[in-house]
Structures are given as structure tokens and as C-alpha cells.
C-alpha atoms as a PDB file:
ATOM      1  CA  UNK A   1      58.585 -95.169 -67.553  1.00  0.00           C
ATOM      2  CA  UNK A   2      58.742 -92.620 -64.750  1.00  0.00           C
ATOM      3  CA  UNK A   3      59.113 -88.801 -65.131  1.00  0.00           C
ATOM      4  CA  UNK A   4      62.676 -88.840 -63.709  1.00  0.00           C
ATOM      5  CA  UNK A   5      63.701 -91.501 -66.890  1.00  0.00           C
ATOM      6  CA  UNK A   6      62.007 -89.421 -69.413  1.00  0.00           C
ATOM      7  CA  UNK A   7      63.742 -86.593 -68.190  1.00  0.00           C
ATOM      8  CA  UNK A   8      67.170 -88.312 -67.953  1.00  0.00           C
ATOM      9  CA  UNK A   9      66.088 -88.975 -71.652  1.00  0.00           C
ATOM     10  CA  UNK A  10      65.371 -85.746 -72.653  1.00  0.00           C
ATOM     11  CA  UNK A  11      69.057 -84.658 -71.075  1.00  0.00           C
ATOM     12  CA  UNK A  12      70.431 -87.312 -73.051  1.00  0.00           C
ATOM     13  CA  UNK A  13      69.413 -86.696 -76.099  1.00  0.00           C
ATOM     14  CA  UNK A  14      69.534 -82.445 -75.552  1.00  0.00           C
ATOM     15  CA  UNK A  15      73.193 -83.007 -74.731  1.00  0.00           C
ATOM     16  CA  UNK A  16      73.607 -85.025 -77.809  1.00  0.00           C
ATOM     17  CA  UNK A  17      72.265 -82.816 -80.227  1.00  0.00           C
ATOM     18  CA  UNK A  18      73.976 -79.587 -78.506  1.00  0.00           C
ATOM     19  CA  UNK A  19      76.833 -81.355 -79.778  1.00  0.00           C
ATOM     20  CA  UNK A  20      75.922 -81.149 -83.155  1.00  0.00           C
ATOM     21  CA  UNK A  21      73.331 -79.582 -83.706  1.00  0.00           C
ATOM     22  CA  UNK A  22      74.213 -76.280 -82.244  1.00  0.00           C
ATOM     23  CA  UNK A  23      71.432 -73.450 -83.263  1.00  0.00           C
ATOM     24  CA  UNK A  24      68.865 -75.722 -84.075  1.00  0.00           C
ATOM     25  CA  UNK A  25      68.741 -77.472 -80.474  1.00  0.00           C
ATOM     26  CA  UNK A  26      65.098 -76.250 -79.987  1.00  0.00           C
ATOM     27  CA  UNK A  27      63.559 -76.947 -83.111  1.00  0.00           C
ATOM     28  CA  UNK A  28      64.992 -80.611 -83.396  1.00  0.00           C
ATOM     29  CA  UNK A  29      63.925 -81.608 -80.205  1.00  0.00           C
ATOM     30  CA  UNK A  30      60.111 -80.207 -80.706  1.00  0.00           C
ATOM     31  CA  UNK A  31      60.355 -81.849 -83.757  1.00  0.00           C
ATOM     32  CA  UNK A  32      61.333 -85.159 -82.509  1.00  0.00           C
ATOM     33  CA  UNK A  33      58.669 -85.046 -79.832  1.00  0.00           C
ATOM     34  CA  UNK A  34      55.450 -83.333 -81.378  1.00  0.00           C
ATOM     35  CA  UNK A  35      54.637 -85.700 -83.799  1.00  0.00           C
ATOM     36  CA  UNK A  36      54.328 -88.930 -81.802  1.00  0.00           C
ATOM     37  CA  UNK A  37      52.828 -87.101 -78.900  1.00  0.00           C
ATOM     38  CA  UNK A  38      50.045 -85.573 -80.970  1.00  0.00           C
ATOM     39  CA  UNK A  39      49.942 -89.444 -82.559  1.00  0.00           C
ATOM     40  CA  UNK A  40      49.643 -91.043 -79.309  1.00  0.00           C
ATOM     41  CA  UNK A  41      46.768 -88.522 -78.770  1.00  0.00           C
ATOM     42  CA  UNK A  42      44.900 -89.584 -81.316  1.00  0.00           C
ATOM     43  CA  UNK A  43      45.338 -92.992 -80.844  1.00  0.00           C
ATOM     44  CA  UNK A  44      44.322 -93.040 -77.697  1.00  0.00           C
ATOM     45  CA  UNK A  45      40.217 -90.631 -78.555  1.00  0.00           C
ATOM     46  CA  UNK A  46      40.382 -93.056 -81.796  1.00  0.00           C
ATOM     47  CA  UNK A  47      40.696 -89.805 -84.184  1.00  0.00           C
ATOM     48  CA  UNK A  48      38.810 -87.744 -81.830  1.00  0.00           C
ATOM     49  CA  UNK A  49      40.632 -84.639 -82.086  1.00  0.00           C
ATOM     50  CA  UNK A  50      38.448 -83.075 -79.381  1.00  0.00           C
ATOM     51  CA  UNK A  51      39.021 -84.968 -76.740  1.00  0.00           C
ATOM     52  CA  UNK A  52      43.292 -85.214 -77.702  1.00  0.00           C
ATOM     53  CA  UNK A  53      43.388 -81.432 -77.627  1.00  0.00           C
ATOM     54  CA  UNK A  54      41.668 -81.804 -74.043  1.00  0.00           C
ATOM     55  CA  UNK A  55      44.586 -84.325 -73.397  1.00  0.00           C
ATOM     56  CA  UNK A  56      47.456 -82.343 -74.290  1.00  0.00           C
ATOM     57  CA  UNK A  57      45.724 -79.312 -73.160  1.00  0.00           C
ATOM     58  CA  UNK A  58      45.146 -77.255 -76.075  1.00  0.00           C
ATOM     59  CA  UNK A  59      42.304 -75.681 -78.006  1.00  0.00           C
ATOM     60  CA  UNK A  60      40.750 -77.821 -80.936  1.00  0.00           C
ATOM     61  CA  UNK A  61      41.777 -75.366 -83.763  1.00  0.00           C
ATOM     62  CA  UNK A  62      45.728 -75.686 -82.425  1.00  0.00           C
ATOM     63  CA  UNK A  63      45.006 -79.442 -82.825  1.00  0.00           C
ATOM     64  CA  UNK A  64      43.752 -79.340 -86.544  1.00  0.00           C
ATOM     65  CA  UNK A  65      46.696 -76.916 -87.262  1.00  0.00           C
ATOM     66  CA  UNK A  66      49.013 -79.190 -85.415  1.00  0.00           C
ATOM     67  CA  UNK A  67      48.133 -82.432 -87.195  1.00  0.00           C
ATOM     68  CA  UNK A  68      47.734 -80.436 -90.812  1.00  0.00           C
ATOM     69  CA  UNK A  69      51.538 -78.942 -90.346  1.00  0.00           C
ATOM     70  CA  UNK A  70      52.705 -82.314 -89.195  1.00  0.00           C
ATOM     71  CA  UNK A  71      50.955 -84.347 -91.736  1.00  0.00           C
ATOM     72  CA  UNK A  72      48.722 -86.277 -89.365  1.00  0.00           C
ATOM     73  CA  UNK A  73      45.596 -88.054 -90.750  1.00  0.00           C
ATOM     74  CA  UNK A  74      43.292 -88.413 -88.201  1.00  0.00           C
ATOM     75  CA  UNK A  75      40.929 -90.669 -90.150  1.00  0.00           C
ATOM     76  CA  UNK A  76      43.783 -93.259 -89.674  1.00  0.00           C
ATOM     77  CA  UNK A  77      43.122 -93.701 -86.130  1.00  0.00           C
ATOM     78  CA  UNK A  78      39.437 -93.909 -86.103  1.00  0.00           C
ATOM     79  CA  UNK A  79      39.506 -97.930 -86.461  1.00  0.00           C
ATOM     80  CA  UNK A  80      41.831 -98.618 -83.765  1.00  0.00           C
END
């Protein structure tokens, strides 16, 4: 997937949810994309919270705060 797709996507589904979801159009869409980017993150350092902060370019502590508030367990990507 290019950049110009995922941003045709992200239209998509902001246009959607302006719709009906009027007022709440910002959090719904961080909430729909947060999670399985700071997933992917981990997936990708095998846990390593570290080196996804350094991926998504934020500081560590942001990370653990992140993956607390979203209910992340980074222990279940330290096998993969």
C-alpha cells in the first residue's frame, strides 16, 4: 500500500464518521489507528519497547504509557 491509498483511506473513513459521528471525529479516528500501530510496533522489536518508540518516534516512557492506556501486553510479542 502506497501513501496516496492510505490517505484515500483515511478520507474515506474521516468522511464516514463525520457523518455520524460528528464531535467525536478526532478521538474515533486516533482510536481506530493507535492501537494497531503501536501493535505493529511491537511486533515488529519482538516486545522491545525501545526500539518501537524509536520507530514511531517517541520517547520510551510515552510508549509504556501508550501500551498501559491501550491495554497492550508487550510480553505477548516477545516470541514472535
Amino acid at each position: 500500500m502506497d501513501i496516496n491509498s492510505l490517505k484515500g483511506k483515511v478520507v474515506e473513513f474521516e468522511n464516514f464518521l463525520y457523518q455520524n459521528k460528528k464531535g467525536v471525529l478526532y478521538k474515533l479516528i486516533i482510536e481506530t489507528v493507535e492501537k494497531p500501530l503501536f501493535e505493529r510496533a511491537l511486533e515488529r522489536t519482538a516486545g522491545n519497547q525501545l526500539k518501537a518508540a524509536r520507530i514511531l518516534g517517541i520517547n520510551r516512557n510515552t510508549m509504556r504509557s501508550k501500551i498501559r492506556k491501550l491495554g497492550i501486553d508487550p510480553n505477548n510479542y516477545k516470541h514472535l
